[in-house]
ModelCIF file with pLDDT and N, C-alpha, C, O atoms, coordinates in Angstrom:
data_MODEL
#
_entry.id   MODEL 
#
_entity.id                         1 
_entity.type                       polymer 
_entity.pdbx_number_of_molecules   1 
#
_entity_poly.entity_id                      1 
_entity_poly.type                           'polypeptide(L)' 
_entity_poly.nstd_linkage                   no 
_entity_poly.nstd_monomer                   no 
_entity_poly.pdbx_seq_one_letter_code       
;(UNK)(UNK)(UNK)(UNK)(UNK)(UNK)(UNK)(UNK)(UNK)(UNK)(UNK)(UNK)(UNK)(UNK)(UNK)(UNK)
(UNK)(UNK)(UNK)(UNK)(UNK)(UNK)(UNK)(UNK)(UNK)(UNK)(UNK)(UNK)(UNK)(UNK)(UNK)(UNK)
(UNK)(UNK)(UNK)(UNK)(UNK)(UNK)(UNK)(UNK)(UNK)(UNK)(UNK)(UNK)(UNK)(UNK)
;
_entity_poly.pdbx_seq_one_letter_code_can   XXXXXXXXXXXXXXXXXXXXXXXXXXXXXXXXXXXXXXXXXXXXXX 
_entity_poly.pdbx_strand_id                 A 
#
loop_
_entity_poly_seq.entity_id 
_entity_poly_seq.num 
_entity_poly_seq.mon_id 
_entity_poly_seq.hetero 
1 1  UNK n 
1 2  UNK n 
1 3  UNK n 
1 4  UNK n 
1 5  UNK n 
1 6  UNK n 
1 7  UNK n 
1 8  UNK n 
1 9  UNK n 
1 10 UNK n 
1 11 UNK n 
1 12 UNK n 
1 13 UNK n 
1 14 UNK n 
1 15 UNK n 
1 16 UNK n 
1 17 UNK n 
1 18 UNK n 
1 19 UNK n 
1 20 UNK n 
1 21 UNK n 
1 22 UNK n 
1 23 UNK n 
1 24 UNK n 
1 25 UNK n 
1 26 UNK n 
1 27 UNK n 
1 28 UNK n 
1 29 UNK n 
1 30 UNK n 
1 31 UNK n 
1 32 UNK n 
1 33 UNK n 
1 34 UNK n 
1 35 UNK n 
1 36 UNK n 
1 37 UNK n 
1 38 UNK n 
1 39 UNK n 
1 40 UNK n 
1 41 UNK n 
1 42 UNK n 
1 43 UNK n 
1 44 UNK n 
1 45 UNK n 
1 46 UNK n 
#
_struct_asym.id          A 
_struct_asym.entity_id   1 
#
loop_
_ma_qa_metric.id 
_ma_qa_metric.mode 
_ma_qa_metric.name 
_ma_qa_metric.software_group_id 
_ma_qa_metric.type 
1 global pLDDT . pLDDT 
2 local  pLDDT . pLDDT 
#
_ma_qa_metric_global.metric_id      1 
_ma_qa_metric_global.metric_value   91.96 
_ma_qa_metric_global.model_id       1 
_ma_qa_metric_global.ordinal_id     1 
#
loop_
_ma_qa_metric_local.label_asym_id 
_ma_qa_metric_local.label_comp_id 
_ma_qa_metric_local.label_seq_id 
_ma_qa_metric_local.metric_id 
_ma_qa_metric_local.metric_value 
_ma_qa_metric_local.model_id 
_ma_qa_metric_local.ordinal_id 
A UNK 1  2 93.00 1 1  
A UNK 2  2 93.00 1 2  
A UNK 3  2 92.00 1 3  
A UNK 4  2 96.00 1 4  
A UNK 5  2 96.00 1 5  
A UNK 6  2 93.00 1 6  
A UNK 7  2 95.00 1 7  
A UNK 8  2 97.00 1 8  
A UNK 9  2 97.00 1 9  
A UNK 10 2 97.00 1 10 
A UNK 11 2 98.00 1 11 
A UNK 12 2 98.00 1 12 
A UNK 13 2 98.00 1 13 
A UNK 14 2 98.00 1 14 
A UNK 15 2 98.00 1 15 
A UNK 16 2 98.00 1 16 
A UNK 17 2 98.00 1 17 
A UNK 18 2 98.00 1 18 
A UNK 19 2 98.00 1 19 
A UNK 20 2 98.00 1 20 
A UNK 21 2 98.00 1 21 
A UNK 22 2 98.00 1 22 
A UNK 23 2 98.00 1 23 
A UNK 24 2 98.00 1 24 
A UNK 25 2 98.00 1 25 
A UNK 26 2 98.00 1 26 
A UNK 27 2 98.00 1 27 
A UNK 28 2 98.00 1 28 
A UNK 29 2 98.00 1 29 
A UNK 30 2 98.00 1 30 
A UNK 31 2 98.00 1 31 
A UNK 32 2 98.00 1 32 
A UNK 33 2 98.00 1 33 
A UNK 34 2 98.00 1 34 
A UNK 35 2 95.00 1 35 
A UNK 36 2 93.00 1 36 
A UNK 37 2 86.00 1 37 
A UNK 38 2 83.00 1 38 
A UNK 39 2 75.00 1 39 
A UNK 40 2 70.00 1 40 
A UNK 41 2 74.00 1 41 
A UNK 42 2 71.00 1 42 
A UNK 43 2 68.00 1 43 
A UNK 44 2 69.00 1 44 
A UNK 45 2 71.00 1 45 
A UNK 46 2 74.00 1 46 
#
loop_
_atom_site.group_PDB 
_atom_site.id 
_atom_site.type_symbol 
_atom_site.label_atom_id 
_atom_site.label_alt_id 
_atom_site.label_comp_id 
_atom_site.label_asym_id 
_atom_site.label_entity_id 
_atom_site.label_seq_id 
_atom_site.pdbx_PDB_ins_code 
_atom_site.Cartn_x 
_atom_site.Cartn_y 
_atom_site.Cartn_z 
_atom_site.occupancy 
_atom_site.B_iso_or_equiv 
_atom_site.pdbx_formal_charge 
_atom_site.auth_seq_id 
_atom_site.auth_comp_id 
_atom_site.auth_asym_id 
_atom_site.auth_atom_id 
_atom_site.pdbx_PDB_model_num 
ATOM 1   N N  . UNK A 1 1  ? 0.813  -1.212  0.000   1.00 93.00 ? 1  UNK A N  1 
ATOM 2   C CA . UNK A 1 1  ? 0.000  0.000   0.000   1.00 93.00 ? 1  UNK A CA 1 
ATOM 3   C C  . UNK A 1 1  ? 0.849  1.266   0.000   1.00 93.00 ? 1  UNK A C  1 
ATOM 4   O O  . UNK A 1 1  ? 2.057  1.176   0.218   1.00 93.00 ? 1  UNK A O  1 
ATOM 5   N N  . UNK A 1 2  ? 0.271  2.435   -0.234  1.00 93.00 ? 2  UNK A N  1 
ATOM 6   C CA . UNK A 1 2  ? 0.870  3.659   -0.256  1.00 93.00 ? 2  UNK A CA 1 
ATOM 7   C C  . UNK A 1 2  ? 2.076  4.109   -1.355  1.00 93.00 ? 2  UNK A C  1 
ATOM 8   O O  . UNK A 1 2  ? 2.918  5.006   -1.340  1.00 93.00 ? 2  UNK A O  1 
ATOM 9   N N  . UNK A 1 3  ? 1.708  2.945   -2.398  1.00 92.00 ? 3  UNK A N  1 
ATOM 10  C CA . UNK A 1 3  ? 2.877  3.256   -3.655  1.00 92.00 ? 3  UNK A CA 1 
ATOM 11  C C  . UNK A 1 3  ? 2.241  2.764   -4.503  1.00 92.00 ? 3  UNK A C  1 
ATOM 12  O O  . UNK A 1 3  ? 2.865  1.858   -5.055  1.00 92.00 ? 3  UNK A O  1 
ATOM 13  N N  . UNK A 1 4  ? 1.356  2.910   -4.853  1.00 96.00 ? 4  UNK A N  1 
ATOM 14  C CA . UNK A 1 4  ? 0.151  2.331   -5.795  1.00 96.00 ? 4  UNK A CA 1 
ATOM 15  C C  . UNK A 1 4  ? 0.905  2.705   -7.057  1.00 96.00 ? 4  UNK A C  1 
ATOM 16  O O  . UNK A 1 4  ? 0.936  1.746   -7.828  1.00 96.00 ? 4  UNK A O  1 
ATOM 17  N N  . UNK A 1 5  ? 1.859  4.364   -7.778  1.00 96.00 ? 5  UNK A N  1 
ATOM 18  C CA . UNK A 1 5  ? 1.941  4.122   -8.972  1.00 96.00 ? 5  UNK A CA 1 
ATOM 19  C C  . UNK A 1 5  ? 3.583  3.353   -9.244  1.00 96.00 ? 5  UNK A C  1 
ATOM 20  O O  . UNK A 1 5  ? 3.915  3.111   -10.404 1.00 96.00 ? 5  UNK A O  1 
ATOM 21  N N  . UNK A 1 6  ? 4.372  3.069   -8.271  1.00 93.00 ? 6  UNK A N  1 
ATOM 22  C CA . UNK A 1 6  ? 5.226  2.240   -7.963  1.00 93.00 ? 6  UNK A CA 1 
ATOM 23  C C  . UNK A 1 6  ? 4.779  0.632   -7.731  1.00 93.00 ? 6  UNK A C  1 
ATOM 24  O O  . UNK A 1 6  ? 5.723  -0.158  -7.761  1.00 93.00 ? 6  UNK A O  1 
ATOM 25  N N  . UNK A 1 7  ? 4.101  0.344   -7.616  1.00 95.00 ? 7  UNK A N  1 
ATOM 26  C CA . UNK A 1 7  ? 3.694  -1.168  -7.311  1.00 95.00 ? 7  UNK A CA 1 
ATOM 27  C C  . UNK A 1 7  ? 3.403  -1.504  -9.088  1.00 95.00 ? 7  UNK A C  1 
ATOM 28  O O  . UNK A 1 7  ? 3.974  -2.187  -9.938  1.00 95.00 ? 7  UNK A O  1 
ATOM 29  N N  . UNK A 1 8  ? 2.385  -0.746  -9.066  1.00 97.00 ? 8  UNK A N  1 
ATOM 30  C CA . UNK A 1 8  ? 1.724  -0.836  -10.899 1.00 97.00 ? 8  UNK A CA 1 
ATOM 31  C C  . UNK A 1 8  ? 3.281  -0.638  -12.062 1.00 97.00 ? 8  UNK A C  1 
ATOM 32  O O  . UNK A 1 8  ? 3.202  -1.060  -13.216 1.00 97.00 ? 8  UNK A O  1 
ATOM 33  N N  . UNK A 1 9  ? 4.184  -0.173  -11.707 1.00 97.00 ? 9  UNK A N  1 
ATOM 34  C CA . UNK A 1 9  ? 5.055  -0.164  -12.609 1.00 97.00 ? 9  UNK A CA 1 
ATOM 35  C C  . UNK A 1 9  ? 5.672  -1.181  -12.645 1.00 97.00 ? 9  UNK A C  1 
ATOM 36  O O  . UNK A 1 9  ? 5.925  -1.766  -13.698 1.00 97.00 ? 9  UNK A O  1 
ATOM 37  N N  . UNK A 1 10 ? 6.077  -1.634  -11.332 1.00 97.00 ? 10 UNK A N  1 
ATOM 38  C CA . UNK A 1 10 ? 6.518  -2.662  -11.172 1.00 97.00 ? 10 UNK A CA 1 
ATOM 39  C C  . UNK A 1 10 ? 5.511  -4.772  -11.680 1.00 97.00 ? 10 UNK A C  1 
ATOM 40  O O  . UNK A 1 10 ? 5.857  -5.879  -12.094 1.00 97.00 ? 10 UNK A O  1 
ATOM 41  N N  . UNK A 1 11 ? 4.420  -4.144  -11.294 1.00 98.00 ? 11 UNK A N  1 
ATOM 42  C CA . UNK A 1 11 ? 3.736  -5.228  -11.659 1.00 98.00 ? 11 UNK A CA 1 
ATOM 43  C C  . UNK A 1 11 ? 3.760  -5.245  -13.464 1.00 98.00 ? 11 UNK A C  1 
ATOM 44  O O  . UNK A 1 11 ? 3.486  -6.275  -14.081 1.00 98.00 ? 11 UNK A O  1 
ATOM 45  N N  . UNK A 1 12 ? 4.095  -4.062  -14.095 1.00 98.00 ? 12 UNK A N  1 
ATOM 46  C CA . UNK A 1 12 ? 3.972  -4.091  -15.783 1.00 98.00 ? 12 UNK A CA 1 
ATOM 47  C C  . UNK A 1 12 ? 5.084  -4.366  -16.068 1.00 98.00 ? 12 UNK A C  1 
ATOM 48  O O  . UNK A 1 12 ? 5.189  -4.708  -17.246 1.00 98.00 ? 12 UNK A O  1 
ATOM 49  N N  . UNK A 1 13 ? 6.406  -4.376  -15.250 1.00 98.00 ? 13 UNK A N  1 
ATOM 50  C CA . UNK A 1 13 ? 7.444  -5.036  -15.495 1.00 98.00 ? 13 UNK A CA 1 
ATOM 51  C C  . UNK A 1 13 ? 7.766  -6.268  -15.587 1.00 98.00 ? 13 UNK A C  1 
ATOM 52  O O  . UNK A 1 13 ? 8.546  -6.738  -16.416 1.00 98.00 ? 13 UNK A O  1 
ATOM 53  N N  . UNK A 1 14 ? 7.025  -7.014  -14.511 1.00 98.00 ? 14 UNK A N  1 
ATOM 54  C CA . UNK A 1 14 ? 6.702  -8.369  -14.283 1.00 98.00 ? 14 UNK A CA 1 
ATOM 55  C C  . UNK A 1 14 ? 5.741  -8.863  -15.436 1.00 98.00 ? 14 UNK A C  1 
ATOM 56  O O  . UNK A 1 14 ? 6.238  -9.807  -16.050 1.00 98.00 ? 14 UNK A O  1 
ATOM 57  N N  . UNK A 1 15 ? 4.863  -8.590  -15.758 1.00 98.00 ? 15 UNK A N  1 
ATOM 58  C CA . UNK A 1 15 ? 3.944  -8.661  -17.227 1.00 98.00 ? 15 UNK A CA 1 
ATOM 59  C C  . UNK A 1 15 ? 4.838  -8.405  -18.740 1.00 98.00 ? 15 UNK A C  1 
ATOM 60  O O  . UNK A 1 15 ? 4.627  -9.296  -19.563 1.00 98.00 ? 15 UNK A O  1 
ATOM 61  N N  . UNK A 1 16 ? 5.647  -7.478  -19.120 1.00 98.00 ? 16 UNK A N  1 
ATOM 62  C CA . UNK A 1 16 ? 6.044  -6.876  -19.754 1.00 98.00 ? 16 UNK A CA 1 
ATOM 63  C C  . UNK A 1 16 ? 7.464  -8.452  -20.182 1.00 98.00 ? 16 UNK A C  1 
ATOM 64  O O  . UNK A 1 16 ? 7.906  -8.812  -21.273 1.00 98.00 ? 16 UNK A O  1 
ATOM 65  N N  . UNK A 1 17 ? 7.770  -9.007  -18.687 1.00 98.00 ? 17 UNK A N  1 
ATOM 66  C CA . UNK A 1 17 ? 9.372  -9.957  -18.868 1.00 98.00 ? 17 UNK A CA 1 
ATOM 67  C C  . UNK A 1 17 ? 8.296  -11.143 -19.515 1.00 98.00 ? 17 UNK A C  1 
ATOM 68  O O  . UNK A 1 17 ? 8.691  -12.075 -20.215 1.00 98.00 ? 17 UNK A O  1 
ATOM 69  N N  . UNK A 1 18 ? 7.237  -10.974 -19.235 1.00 98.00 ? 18 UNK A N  1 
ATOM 70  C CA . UNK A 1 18 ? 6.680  -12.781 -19.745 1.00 98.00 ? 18 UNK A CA 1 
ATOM 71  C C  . UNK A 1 18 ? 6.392  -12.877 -21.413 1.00 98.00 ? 18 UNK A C  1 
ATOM 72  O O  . UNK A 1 18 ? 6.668  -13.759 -22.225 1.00 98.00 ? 18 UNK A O  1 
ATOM 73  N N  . UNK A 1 19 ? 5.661  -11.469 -21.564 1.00 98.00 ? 19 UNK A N  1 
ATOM 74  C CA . UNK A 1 19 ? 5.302  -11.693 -22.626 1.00 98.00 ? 19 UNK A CA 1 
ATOM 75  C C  . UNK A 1 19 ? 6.515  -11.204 -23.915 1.00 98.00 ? 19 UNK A C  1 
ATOM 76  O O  . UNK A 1 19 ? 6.438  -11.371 -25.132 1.00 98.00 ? 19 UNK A O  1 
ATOM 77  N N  . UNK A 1 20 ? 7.674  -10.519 -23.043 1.00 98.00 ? 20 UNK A N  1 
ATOM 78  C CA . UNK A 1 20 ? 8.754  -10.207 -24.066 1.00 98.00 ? 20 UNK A CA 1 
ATOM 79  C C  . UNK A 1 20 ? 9.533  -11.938 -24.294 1.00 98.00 ? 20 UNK A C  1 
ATOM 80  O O  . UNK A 1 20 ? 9.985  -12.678 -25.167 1.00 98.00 ? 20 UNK A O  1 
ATOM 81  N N  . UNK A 1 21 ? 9.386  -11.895 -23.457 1.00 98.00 ? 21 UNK A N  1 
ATOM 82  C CA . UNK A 1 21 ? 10.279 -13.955 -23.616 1.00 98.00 ? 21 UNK A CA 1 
ATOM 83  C C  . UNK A 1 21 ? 9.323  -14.199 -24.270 1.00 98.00 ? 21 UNK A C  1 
ATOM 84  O O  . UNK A 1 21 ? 9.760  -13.632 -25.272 1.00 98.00 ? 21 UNK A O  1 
ATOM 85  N N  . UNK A 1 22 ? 8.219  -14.617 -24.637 1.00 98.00 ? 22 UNK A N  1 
ATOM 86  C CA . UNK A 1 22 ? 7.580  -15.083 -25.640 1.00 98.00 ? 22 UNK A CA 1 
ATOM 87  C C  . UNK A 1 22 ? 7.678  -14.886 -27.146 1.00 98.00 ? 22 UNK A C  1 
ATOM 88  O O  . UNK A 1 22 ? 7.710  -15.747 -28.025 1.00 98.00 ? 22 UNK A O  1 
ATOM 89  N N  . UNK A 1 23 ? 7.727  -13.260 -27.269 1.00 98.00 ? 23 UNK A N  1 
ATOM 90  C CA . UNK A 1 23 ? 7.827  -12.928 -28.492 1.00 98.00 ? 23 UNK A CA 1 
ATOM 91  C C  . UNK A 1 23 ? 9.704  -12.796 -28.992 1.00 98.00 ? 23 UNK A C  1 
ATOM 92  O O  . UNK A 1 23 ? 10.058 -12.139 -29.971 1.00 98.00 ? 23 UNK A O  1 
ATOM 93  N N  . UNK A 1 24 ? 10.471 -13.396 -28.283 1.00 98.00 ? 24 UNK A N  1 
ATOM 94  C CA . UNK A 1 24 ? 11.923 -13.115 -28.728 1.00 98.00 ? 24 UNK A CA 1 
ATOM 95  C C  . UNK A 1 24 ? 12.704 -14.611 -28.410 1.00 98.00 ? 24 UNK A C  1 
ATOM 96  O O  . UNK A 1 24 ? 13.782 -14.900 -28.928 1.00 98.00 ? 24 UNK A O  1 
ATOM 97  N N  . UNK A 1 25 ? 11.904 -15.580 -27.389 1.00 98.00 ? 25 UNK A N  1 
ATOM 98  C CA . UNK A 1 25 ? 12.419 -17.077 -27.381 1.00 98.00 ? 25 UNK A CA 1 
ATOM 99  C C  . UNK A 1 25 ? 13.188 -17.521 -28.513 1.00 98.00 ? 25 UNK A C  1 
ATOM 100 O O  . UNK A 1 25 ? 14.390 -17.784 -28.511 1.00 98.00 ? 25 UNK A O  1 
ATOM 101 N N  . UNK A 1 26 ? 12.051 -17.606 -29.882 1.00 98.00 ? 26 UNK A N  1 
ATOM 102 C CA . UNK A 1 26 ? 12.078 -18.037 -31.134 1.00 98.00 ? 26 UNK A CA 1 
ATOM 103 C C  . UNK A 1 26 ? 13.909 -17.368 -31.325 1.00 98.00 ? 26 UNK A C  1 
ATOM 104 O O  . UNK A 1 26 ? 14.690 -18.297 -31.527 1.00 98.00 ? 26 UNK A O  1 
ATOM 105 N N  . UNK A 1 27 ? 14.342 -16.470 -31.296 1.00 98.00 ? 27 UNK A N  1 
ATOM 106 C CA . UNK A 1 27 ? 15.541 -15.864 -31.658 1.00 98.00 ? 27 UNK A CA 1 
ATOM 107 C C  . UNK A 1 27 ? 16.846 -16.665 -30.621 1.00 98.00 ? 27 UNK A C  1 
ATOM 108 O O  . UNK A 1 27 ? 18.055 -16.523 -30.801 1.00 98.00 ? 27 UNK A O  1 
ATOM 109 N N  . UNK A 1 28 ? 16.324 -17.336 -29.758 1.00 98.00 ? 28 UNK A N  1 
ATOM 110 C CA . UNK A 1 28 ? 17.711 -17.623 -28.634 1.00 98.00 ? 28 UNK A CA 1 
ATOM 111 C C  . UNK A 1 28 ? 17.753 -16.427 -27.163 1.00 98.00 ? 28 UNK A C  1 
ATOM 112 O O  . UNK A 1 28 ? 18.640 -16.402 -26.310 1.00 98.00 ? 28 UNK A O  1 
ATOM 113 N N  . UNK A 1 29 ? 16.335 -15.387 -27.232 1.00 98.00 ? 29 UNK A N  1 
ATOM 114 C CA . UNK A 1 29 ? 17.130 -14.433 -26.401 1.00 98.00 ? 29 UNK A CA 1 
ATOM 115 C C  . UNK A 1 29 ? 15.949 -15.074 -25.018 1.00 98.00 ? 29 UNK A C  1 
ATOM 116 O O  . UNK A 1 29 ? 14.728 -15.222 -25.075 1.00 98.00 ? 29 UNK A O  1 
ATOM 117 N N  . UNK A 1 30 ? 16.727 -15.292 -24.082 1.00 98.00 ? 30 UNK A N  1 
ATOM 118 C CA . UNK A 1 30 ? 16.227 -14.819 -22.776 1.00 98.00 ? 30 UNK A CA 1 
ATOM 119 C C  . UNK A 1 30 ? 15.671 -13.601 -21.951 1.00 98.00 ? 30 UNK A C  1 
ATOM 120 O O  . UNK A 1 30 ? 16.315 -12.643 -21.523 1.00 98.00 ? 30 UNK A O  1 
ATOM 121 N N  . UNK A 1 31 ? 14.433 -13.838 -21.834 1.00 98.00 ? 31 UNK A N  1 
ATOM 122 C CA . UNK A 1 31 ? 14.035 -12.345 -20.937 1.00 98.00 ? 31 UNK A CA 1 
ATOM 123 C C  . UNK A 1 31 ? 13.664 -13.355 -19.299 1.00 98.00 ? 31 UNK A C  1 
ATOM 124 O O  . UNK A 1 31 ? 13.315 -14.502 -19.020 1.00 98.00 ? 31 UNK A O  1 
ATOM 125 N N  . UNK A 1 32 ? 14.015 -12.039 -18.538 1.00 98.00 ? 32 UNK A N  1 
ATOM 126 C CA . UNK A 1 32 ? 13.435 -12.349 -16.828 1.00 98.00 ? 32 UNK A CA 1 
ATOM 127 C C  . UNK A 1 32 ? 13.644 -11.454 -16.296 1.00 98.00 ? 32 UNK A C  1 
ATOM 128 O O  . UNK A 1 32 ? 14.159 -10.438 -16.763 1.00 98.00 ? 32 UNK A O  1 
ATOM 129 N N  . UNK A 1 33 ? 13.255 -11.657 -15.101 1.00 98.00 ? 33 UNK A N  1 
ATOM 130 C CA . UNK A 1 33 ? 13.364 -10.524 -13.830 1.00 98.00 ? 33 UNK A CA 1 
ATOM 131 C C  . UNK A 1 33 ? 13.399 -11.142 -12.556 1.00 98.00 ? 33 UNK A C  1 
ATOM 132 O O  . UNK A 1 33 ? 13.110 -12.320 -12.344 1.00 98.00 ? 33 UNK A O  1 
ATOM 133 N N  . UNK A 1 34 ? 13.776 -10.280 -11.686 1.00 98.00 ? 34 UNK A N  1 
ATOM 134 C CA . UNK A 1 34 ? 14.350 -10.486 -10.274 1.00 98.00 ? 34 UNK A CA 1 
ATOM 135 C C  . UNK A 1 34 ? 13.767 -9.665  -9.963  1.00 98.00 ? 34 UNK A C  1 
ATOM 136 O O  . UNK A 1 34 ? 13.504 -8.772  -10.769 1.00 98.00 ? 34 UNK A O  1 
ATOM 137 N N  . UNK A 1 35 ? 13.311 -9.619  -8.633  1.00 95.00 ? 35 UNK A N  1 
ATOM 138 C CA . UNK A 1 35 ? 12.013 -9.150  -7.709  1.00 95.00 ? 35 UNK A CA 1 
ATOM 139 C C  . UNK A 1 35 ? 12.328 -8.754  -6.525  1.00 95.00 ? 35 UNK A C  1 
ATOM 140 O O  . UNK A 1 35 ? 11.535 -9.029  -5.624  1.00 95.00 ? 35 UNK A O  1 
ATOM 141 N N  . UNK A 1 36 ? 13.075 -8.300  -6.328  1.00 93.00 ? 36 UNK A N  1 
ATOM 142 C CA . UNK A 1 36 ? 13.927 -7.733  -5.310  1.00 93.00 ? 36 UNK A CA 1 
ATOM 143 C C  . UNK A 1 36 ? 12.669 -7.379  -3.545  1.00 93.00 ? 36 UNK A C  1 
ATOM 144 O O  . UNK A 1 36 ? 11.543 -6.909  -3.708  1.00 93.00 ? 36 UNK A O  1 
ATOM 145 N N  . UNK A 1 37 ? 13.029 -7.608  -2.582  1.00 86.00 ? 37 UNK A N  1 
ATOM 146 C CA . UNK A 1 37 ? 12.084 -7.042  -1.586  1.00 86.00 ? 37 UNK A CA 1 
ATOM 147 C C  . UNK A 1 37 ? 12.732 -5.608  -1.038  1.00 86.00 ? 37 UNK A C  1 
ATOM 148 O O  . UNK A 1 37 ? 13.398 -5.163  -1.973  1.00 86.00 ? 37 UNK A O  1 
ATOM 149 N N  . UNK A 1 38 ? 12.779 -5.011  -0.279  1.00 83.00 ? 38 UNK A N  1 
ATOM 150 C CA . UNK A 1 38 ? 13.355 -3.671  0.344   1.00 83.00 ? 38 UNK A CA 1 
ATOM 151 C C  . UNK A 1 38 ? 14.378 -4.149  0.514   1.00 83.00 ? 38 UNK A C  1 
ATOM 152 O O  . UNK A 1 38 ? 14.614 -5.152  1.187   1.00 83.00 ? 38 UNK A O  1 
ATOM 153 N N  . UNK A 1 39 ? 15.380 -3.265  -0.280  1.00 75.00 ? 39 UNK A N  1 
ATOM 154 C CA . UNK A 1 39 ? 16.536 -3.468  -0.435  1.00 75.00 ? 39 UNK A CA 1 
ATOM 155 C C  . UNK A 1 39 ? 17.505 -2.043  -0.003  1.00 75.00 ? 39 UNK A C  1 
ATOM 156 O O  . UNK A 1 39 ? 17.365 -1.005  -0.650  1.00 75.00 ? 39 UNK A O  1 
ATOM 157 N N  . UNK A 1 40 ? 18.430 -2.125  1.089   1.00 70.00 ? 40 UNK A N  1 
ATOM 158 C CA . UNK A 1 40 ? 19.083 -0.905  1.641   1.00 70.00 ? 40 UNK A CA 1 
ATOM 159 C C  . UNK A 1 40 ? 20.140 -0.345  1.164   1.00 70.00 ? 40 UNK A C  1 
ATOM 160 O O  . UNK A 1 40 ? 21.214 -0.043  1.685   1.00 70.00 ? 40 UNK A O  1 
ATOM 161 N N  . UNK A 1 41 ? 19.533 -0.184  -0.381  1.00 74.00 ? 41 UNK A N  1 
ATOM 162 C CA . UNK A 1 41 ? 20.499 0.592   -1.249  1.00 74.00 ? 41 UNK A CA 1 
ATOM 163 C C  . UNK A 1 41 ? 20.428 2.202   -0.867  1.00 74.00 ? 41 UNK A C  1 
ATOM 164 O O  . UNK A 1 41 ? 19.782 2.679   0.066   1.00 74.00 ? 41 UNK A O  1 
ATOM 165 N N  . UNK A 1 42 ? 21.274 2.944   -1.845  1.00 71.00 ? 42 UNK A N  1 
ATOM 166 C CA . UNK A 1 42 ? 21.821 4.799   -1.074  1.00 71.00 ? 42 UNK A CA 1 
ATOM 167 C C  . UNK A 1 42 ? 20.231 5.169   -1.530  1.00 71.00 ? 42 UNK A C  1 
ATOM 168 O O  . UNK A 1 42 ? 19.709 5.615   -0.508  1.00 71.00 ? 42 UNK A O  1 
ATOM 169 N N  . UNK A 1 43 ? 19.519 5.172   -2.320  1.00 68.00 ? 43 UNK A N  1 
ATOM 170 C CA . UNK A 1 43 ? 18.483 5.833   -2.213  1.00 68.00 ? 43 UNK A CA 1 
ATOM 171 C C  . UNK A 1 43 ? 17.636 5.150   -1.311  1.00 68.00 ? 43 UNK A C  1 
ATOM 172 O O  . UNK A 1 43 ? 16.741 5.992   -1.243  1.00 68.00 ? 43 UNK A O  1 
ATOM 173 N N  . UNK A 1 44 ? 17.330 4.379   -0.689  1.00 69.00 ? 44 UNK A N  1 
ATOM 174 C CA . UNK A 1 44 ? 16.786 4.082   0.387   1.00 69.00 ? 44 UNK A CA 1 
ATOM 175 C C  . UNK A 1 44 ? 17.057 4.188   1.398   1.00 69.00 ? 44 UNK A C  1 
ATOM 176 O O  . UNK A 1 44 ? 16.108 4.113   2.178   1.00 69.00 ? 44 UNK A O  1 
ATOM 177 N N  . UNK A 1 45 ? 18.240 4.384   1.922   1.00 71.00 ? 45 UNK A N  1 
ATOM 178 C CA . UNK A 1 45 ? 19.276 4.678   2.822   1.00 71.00 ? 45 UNK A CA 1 
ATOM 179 C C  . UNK A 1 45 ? 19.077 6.228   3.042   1.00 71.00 ? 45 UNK A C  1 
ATOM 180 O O  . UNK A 1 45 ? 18.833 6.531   4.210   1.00 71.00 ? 45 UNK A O  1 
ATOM 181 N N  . UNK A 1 46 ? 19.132 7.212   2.181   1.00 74.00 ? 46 UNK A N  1 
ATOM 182 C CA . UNK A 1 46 ? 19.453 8.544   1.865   1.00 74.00 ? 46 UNK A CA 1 
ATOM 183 C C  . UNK A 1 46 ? 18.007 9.574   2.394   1.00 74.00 ? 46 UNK A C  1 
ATOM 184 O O  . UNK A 1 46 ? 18.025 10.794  2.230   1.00 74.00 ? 46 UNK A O  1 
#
């Protein structure tokens, strides 16, 4: 909650890796993603 247009970007990213591996498999290329939870990088830190 409270990052609604951050969550939604993130969820079209997650949408965006499935259906790009689909349309680029055929070529050899790999698509994915990593899903990181709160992570205490400098902008989170800062």
């Amino acid at each position: 909650p409270m990052m609604l247009h951050y969550v939604s970007s993130k969820g079209a990213v997650i949408a965006m890796t499935r259906a790009m591996a689909r349309e680029v498999g055929a070529d050899n290329i790999c698509v994915n993603a990593v899903a990181p939870g709160l992570t205490m990088s400098e902008g989170v830190v800062e």
